[in-house]
N, C-alpha and C. Protein backbone atom coordinates (compact mmCIF):
# COMPACT_ATOMS: atom_id res chain seq x y z
N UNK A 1 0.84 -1.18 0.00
CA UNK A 1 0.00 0.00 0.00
C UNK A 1 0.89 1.24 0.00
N UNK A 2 0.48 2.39 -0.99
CA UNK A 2 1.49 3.31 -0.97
C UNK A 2 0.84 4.17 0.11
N UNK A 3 1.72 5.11 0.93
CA UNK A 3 1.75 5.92 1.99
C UNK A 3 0.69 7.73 0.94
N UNK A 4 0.20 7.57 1.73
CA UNK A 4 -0.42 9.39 1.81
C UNK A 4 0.67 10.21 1.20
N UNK A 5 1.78 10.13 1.98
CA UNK A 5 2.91 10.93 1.45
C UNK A 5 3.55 10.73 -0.07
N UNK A 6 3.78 9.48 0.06
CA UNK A 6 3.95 9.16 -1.57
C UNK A 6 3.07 9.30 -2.60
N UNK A 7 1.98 9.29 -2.08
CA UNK A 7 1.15 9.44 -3.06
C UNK A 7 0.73 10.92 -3.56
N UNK A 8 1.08 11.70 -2.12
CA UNK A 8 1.01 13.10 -2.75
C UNK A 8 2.48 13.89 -3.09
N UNK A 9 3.25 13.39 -3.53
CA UNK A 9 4.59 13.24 -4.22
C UNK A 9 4.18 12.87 -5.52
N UNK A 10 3.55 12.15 -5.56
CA UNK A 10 3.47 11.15 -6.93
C UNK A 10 2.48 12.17 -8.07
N UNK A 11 1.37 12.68 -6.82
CA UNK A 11 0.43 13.54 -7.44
C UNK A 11 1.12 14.73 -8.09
N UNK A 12 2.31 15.93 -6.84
CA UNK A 12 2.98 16.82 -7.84
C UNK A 12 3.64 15.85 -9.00
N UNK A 13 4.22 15.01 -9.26
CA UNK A 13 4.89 14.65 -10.10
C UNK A 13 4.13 14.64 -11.14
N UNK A 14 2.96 14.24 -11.18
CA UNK A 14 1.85 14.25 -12.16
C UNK A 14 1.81 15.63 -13.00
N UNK A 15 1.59 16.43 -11.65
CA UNK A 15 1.08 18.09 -12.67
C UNK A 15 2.57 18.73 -13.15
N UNK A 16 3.74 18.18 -12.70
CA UNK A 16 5.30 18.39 -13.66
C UNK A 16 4.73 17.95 -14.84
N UNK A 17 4.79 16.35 -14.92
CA UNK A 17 4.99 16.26 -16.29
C UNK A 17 3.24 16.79 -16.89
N UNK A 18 2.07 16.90 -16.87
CA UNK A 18 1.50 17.78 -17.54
C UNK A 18 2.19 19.46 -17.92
N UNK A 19 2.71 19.55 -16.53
CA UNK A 19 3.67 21.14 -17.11
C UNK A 19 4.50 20.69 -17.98
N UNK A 20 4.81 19.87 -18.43
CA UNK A 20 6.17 19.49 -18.94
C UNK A 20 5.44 19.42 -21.37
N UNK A 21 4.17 18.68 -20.78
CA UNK A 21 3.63 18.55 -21.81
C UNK A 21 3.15 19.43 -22.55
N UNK A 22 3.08 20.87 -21.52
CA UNK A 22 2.50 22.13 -21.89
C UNK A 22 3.16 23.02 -22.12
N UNK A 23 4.29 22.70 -22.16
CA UNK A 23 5.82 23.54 -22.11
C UNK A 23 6.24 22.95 -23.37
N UNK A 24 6.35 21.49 -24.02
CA UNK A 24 6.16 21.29 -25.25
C UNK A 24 5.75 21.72 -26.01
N UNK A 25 3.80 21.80 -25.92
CA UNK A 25 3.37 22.45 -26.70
C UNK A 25 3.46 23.85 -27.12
N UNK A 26 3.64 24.39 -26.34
CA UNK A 26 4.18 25.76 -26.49
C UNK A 26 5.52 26.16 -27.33
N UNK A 27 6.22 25.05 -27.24
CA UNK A 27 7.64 25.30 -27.83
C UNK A 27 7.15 24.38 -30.00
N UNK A 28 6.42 23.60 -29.61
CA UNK A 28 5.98 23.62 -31.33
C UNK A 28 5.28 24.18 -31.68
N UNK A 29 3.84 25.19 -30.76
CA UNK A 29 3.64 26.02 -31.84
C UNK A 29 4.22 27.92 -32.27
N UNK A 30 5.68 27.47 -31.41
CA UNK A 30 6.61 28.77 -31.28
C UNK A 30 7.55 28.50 -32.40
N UNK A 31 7.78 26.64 -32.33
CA UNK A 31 8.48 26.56 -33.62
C UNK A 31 7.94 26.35 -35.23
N UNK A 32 6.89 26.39 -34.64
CA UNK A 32 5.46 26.15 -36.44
C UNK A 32 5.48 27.43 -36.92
N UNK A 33 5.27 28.51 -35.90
CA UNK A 33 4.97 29.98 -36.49
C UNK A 33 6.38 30.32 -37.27
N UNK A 34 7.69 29.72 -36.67
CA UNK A 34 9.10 30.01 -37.32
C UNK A 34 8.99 29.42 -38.92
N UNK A 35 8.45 28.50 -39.06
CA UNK A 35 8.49 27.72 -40.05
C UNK A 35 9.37 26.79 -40.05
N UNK A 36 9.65 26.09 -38.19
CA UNK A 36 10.15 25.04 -37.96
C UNK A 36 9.52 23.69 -38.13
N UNK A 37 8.76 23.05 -39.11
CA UNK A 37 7.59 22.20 -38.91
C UNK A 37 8.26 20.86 -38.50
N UNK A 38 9.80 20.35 -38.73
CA UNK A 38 10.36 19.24 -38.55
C UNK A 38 10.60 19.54 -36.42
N UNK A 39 10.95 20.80 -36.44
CA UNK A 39 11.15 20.64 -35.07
C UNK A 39 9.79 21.25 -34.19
N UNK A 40 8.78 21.35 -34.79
CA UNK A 40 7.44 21.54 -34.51
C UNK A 40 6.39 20.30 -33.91
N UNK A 41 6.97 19.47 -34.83
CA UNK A 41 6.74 18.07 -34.80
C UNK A 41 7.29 17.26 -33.68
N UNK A 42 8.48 17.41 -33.65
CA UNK A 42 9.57 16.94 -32.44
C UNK A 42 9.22 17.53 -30.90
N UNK A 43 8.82 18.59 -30.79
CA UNK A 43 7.91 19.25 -29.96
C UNK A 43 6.75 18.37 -29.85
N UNK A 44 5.89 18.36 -31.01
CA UNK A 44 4.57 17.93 -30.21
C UNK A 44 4.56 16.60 -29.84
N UNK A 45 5.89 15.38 -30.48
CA UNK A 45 5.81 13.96 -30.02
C UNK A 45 6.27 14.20 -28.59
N UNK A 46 7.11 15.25 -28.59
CA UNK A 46 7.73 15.26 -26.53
C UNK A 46 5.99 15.35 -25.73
N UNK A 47 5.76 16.59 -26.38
CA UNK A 47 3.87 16.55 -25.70
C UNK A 47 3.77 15.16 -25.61
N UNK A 48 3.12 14.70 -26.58
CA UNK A 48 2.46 13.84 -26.41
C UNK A 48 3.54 12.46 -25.40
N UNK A 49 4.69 12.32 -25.05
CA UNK A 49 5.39 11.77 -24.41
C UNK A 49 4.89 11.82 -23.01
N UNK A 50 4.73 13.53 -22.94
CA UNK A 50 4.99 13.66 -21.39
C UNK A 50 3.40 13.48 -20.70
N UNK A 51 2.76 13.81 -21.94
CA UNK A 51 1.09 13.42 -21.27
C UNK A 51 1.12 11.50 -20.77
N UNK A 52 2.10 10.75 -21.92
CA UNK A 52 1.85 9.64 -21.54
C UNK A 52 2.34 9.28 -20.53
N UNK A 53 3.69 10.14 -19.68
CA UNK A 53 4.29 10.02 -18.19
C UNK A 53 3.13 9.81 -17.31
N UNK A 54 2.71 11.43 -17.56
CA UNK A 54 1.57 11.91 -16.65
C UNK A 54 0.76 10.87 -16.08
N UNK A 55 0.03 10.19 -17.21
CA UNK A 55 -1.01 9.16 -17.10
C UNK A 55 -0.62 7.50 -16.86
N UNK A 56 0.25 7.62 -16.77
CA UNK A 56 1.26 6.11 -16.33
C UNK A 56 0.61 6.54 -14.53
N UNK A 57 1.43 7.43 -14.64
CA UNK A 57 2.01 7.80 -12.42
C UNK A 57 0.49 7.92 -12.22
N UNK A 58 -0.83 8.65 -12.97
CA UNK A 58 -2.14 8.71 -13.20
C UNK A 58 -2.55 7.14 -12.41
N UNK A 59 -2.67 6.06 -13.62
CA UNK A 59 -2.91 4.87 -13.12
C UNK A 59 -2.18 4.06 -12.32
N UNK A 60 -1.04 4.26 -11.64
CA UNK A 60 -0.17 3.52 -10.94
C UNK A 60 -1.03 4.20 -9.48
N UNK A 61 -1.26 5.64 -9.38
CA UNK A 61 -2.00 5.99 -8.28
C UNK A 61 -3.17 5.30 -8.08
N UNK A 62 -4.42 5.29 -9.26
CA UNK A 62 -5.60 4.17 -9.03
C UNK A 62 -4.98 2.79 -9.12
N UNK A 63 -4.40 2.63 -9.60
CA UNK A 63 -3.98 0.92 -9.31
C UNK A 63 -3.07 1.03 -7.24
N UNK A 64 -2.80 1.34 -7.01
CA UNK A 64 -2.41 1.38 -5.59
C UNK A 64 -3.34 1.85 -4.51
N UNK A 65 -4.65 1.98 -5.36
CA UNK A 65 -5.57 2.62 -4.58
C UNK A 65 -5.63 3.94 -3.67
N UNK A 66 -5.20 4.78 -4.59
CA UNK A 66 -4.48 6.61 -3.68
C UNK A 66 -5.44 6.74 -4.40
N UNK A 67 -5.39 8.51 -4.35
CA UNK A 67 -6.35 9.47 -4.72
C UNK A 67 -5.59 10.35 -5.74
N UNK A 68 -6.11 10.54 -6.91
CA UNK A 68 -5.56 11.54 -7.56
C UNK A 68 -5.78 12.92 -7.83
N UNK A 69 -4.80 13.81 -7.54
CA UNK A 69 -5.41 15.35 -7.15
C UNK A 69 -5.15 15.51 -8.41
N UNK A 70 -5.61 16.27 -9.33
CA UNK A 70 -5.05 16.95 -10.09
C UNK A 70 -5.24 18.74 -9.68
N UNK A 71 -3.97 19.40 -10.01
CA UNK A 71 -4.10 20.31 -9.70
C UNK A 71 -3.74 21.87 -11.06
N UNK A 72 -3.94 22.90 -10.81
CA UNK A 72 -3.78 23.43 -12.03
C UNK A 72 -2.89 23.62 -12.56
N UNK A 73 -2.25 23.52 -13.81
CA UNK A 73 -1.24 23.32 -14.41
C UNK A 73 -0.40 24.81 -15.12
N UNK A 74 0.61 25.40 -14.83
CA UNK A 74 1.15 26.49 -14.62
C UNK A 74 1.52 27.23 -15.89
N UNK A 75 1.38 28.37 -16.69
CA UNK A 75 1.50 28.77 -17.69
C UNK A 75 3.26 28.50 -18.24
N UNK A 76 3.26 27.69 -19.52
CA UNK A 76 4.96 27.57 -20.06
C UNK A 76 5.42 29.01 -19.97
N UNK A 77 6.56 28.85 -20.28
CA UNK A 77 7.72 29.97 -20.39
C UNK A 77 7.14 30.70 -21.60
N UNK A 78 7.19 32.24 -21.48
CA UNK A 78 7.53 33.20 -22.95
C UNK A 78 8.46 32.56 -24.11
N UNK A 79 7.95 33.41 -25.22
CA UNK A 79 8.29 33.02 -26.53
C UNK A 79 10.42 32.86 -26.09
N UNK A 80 10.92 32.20 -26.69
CA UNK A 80 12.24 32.03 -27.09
C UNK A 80 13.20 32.95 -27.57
N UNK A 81 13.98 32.50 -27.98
CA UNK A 81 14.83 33.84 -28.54
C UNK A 81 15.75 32.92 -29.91
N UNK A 82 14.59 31.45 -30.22
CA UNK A 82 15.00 31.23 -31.18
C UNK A 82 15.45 29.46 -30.85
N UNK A 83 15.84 29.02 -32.44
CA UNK A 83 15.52 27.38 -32.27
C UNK A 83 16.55 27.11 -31.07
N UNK A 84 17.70 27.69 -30.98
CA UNK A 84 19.14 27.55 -30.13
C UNK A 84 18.42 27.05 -28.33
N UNK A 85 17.81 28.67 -27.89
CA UNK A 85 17.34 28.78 -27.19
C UNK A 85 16.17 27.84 -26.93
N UNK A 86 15.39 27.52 -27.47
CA UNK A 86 14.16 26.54 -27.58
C UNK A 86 15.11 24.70 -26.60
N UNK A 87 15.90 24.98 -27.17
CA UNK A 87 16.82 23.65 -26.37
C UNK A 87 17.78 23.40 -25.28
N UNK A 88 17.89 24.54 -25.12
CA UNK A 88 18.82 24.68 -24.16
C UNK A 88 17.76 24.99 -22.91
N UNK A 89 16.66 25.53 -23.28
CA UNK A 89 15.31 25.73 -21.95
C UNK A 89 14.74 24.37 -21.89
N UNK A 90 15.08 23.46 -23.21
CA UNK A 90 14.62 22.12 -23.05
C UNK A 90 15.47 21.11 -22.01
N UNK A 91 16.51 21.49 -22.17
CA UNK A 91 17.66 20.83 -21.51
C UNK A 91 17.40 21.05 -20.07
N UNK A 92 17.56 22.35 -19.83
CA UNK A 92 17.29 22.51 -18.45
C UNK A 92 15.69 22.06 -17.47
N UNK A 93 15.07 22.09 -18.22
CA UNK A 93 13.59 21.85 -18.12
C UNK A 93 13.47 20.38 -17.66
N UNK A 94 14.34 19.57 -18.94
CA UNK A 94 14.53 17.74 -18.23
C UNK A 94 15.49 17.74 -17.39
N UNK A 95 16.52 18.52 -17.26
CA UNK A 95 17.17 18.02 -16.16
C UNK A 95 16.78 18.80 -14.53
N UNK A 96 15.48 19.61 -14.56
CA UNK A 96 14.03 19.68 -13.35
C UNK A 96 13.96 18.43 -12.91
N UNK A 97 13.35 18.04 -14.13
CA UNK A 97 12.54 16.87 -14.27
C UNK A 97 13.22 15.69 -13.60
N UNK A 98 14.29 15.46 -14.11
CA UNK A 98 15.10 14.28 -13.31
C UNK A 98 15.68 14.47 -11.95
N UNK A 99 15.70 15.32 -11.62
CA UNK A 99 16.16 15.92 -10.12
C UNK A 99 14.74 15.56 -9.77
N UNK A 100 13.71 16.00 -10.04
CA UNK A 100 12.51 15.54 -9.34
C UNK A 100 12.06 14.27 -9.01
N UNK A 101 12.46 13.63 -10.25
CA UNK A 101 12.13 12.11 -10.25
C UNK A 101 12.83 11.42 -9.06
N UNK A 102 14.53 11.68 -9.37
CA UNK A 102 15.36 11.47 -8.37
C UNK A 102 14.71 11.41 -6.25
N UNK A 103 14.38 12.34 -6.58
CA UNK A 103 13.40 12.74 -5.28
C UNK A 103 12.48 11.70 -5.25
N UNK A 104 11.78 11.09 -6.10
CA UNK A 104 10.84 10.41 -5.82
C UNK A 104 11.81 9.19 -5.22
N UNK A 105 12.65 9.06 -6.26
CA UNK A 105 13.17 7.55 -6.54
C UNK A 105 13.52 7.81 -4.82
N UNK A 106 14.49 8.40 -3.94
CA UNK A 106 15.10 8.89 -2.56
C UNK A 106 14.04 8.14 -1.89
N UNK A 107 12.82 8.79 -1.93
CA UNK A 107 11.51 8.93 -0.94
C UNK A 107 11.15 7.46 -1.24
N UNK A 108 10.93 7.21 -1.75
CA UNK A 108 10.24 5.30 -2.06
C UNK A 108 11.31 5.07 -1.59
N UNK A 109 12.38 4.89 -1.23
CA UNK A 109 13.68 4.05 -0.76
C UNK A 109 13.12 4.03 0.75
N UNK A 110 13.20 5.57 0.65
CA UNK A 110 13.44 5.61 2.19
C UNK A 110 12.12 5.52 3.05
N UNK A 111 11.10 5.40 2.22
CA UNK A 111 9.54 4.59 3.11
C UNK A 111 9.65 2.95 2.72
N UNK A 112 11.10 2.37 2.27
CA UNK A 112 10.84 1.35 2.05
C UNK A 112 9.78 0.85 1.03
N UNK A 113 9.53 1.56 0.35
CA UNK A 113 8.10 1.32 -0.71
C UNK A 113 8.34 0.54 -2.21
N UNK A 114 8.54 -0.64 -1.96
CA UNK A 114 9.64 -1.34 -3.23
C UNK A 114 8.74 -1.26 -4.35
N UNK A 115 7.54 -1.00 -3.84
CA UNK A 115 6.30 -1.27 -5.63
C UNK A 115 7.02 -0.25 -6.04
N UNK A 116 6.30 1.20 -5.42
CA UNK A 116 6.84 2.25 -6.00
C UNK A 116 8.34 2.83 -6.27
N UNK A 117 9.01 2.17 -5.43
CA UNK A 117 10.64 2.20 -6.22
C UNK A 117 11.23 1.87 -7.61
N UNK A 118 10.28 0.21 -7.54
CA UNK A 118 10.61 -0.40 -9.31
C UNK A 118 9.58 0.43 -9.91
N UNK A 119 8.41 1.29 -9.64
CA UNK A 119 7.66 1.55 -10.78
C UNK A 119 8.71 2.73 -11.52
N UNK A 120 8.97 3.81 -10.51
CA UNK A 120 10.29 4.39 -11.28
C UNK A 120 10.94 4.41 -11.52
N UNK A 121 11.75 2.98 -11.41
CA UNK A 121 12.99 3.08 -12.47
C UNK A 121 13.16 3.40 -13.96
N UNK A 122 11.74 2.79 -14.17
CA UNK A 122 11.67 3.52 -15.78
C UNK A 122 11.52 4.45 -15.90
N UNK A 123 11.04 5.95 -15.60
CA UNK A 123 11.53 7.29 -15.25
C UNK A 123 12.80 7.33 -15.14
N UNK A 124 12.99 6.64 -14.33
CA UNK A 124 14.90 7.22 -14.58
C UNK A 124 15.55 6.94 -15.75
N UNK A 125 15.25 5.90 -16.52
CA UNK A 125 15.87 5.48 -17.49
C UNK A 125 15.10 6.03 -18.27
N UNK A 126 13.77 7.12 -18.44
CA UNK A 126 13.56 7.96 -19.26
C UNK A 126 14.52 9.03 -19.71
N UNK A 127 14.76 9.69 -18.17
CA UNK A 127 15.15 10.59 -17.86
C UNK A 127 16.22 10.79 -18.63
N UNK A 128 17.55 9.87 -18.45
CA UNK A 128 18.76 9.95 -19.00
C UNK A 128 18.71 9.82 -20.63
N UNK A 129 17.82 9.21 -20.83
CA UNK A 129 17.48 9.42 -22.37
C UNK A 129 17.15 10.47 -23.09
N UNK A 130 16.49 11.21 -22.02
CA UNK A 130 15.56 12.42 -22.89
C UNK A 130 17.08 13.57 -22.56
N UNK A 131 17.68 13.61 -21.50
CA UNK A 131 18.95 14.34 -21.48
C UNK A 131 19.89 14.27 -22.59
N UNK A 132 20.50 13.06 -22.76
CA UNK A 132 21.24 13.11 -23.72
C UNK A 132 20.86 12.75 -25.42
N UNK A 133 19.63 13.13 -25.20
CA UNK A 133 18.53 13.68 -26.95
C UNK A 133 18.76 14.49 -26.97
N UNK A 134 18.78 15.54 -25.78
CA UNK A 134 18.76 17.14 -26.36
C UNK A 134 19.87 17.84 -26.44
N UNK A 135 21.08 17.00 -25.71
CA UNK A 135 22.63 17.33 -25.47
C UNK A 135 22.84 16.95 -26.98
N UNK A 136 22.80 15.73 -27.35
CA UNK A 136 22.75 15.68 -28.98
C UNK A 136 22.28 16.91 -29.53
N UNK A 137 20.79 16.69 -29.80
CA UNK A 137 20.28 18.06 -31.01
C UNK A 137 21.04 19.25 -30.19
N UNK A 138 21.39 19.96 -29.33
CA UNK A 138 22.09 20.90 -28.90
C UNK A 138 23.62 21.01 -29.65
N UNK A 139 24.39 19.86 -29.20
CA UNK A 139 25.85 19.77 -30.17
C UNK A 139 25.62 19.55 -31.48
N UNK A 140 24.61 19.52 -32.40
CA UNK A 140 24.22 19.41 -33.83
C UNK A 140 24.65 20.76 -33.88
N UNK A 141 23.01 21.33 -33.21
CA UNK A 141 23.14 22.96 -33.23
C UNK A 141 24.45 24.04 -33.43
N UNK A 142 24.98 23.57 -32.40
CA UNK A 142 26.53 24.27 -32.29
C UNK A 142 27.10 23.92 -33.46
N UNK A 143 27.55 22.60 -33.94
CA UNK A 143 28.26 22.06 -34.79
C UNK A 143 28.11 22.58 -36.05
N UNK A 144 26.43 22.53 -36.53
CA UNK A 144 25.88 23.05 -38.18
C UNK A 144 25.05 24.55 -37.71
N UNK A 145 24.81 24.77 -36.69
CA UNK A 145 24.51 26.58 -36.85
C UNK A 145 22.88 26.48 -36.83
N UNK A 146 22.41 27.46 -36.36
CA UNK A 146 20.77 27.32 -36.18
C UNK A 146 20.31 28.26 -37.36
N UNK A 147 21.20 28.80 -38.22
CA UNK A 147 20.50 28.83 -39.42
C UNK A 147 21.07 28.38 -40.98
N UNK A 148 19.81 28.62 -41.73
CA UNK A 148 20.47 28.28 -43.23
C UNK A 148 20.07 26.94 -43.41
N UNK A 149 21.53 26.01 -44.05
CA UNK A 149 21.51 24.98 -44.39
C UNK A 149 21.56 23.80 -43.38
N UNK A 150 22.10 24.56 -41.95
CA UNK A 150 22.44 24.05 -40.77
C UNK A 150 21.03 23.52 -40.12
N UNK A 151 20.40 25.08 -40.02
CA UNK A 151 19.16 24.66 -39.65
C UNK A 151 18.20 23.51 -40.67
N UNK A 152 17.94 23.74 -41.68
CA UNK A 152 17.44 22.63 -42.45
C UNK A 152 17.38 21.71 -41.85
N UNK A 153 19.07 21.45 -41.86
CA UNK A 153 19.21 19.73 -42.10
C UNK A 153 18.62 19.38 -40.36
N UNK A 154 19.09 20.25 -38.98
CA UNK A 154 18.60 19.70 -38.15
C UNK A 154 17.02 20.00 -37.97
N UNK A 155 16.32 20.48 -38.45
CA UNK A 155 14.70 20.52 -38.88
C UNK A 155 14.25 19.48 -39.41
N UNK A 156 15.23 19.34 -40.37
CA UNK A 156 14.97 17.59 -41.40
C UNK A 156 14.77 16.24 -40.10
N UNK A 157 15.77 16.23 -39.62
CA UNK A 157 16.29 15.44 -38.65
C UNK A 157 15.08 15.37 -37.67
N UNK A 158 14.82 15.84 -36.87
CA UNK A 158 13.93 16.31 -36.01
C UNK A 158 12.71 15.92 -36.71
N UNK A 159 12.61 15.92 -37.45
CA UNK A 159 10.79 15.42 -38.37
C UNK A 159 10.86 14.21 -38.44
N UNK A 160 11.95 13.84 -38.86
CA UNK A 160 12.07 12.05 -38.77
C UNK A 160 12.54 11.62 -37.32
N UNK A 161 13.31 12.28 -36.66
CA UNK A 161 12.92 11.85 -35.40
C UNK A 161 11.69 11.60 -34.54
N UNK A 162 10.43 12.96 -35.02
CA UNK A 162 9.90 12.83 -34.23
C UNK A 162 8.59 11.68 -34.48
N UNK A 163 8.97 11.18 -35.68
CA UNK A 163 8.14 9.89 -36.46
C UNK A 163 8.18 8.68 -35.55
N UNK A 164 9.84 8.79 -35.16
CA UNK A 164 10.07 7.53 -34.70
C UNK A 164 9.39 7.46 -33.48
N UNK A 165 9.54 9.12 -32.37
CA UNK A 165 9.19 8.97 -31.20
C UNK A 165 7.82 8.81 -30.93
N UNK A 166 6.91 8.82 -31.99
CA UNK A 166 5.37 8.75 -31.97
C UNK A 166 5.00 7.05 -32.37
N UNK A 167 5.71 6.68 -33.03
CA UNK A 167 5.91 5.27 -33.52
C UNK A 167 5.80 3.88 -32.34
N UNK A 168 7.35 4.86 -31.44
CA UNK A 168 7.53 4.01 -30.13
C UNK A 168 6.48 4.96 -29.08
N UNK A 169 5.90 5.26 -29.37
CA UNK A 169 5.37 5.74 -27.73
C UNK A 169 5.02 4.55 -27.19
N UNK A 170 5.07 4.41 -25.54
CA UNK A 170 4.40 3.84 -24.91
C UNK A 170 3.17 3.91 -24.29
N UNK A 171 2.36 3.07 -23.78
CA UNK A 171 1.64 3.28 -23.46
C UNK A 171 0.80 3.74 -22.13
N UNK A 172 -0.04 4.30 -21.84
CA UNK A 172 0.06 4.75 -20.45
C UNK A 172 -0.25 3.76 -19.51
């Protein structure tokens, strides 16, 4: 049985990653109006990623029999200062995110709570994934330049990436 406390841990963790999904969306249709549509796209598969977090920790709460608060979900960040910027607020944004998780992962240790310990390990092993995606497209960035031909090709990239990441989603 998960503890009151964990469970209202589990609940902020919930309205993160909805912030997290809404902070996406915001960043593809900041990059659609650019006429970023490959990294517009890549944006909205992270959305749709982080809604499927959301609703995982969602049913792991009714499956443990807790209560789920939902609570209101906080306006994303102002417009960017461009695709550069768009990733580097991404970067920092998941690595919130994994410091938070981290916290969870701490707190289930330390109530002894082994369901909820193994349920997040896969969060963590999200986590480090989605870090070093954006440390990638970030060193692209640097490497080929956020505009021109540079940009293209990582716009290109990013559209077929974000094929794949809609392809594999999991499920909640």
């Amino acid at each position: 049985m998960i503890s009151n406390e964990m469970a209202s841990r589990i609940n902020a963790q919930i309205n993160r990653e909805l912030f997290s999904a809404y902070f996406y969306l915001g960043l593809s249709a900041q990059a659609e109006s650019s006429n970023l549509n490959g990294t517009a796209a890549w944006f909205m598969a992270k959305h749709g990623e982080e809604m499927t977090h959301a609703l995982k920790m969602y049913r792991y709460l009714l499956d443990q029999d807790a209560t789920v608060k939902l609570e209101a979900v906080s306006a994303p960040p102002a417009q960017t200062a461009g695709i550069m910027d768009m990733f580097e607020r991404t970067l920092s944004h998941e690595r919130s995110v994994t410091g938070a998780i981290n916290d969870l992962v701490d707190h289930a240790a330390h109530e002894k709570d082994h369901a909820t310990h193994i349920f997040l390990q896969w969060f963590v092993t999200e986590q480090i994934e989605e870090e070093a995606t954006v440390n990638d497209i970030l060193g692209r960035l640097r490497l080929f330049g956020d505009q021109g031909q540079g940009l293209l090709m990582i716009d290109n990239e990013l559209a077929a990436a974000a094929k794949k990441i809609s392809a594999t989603a999991p499920a909640a």
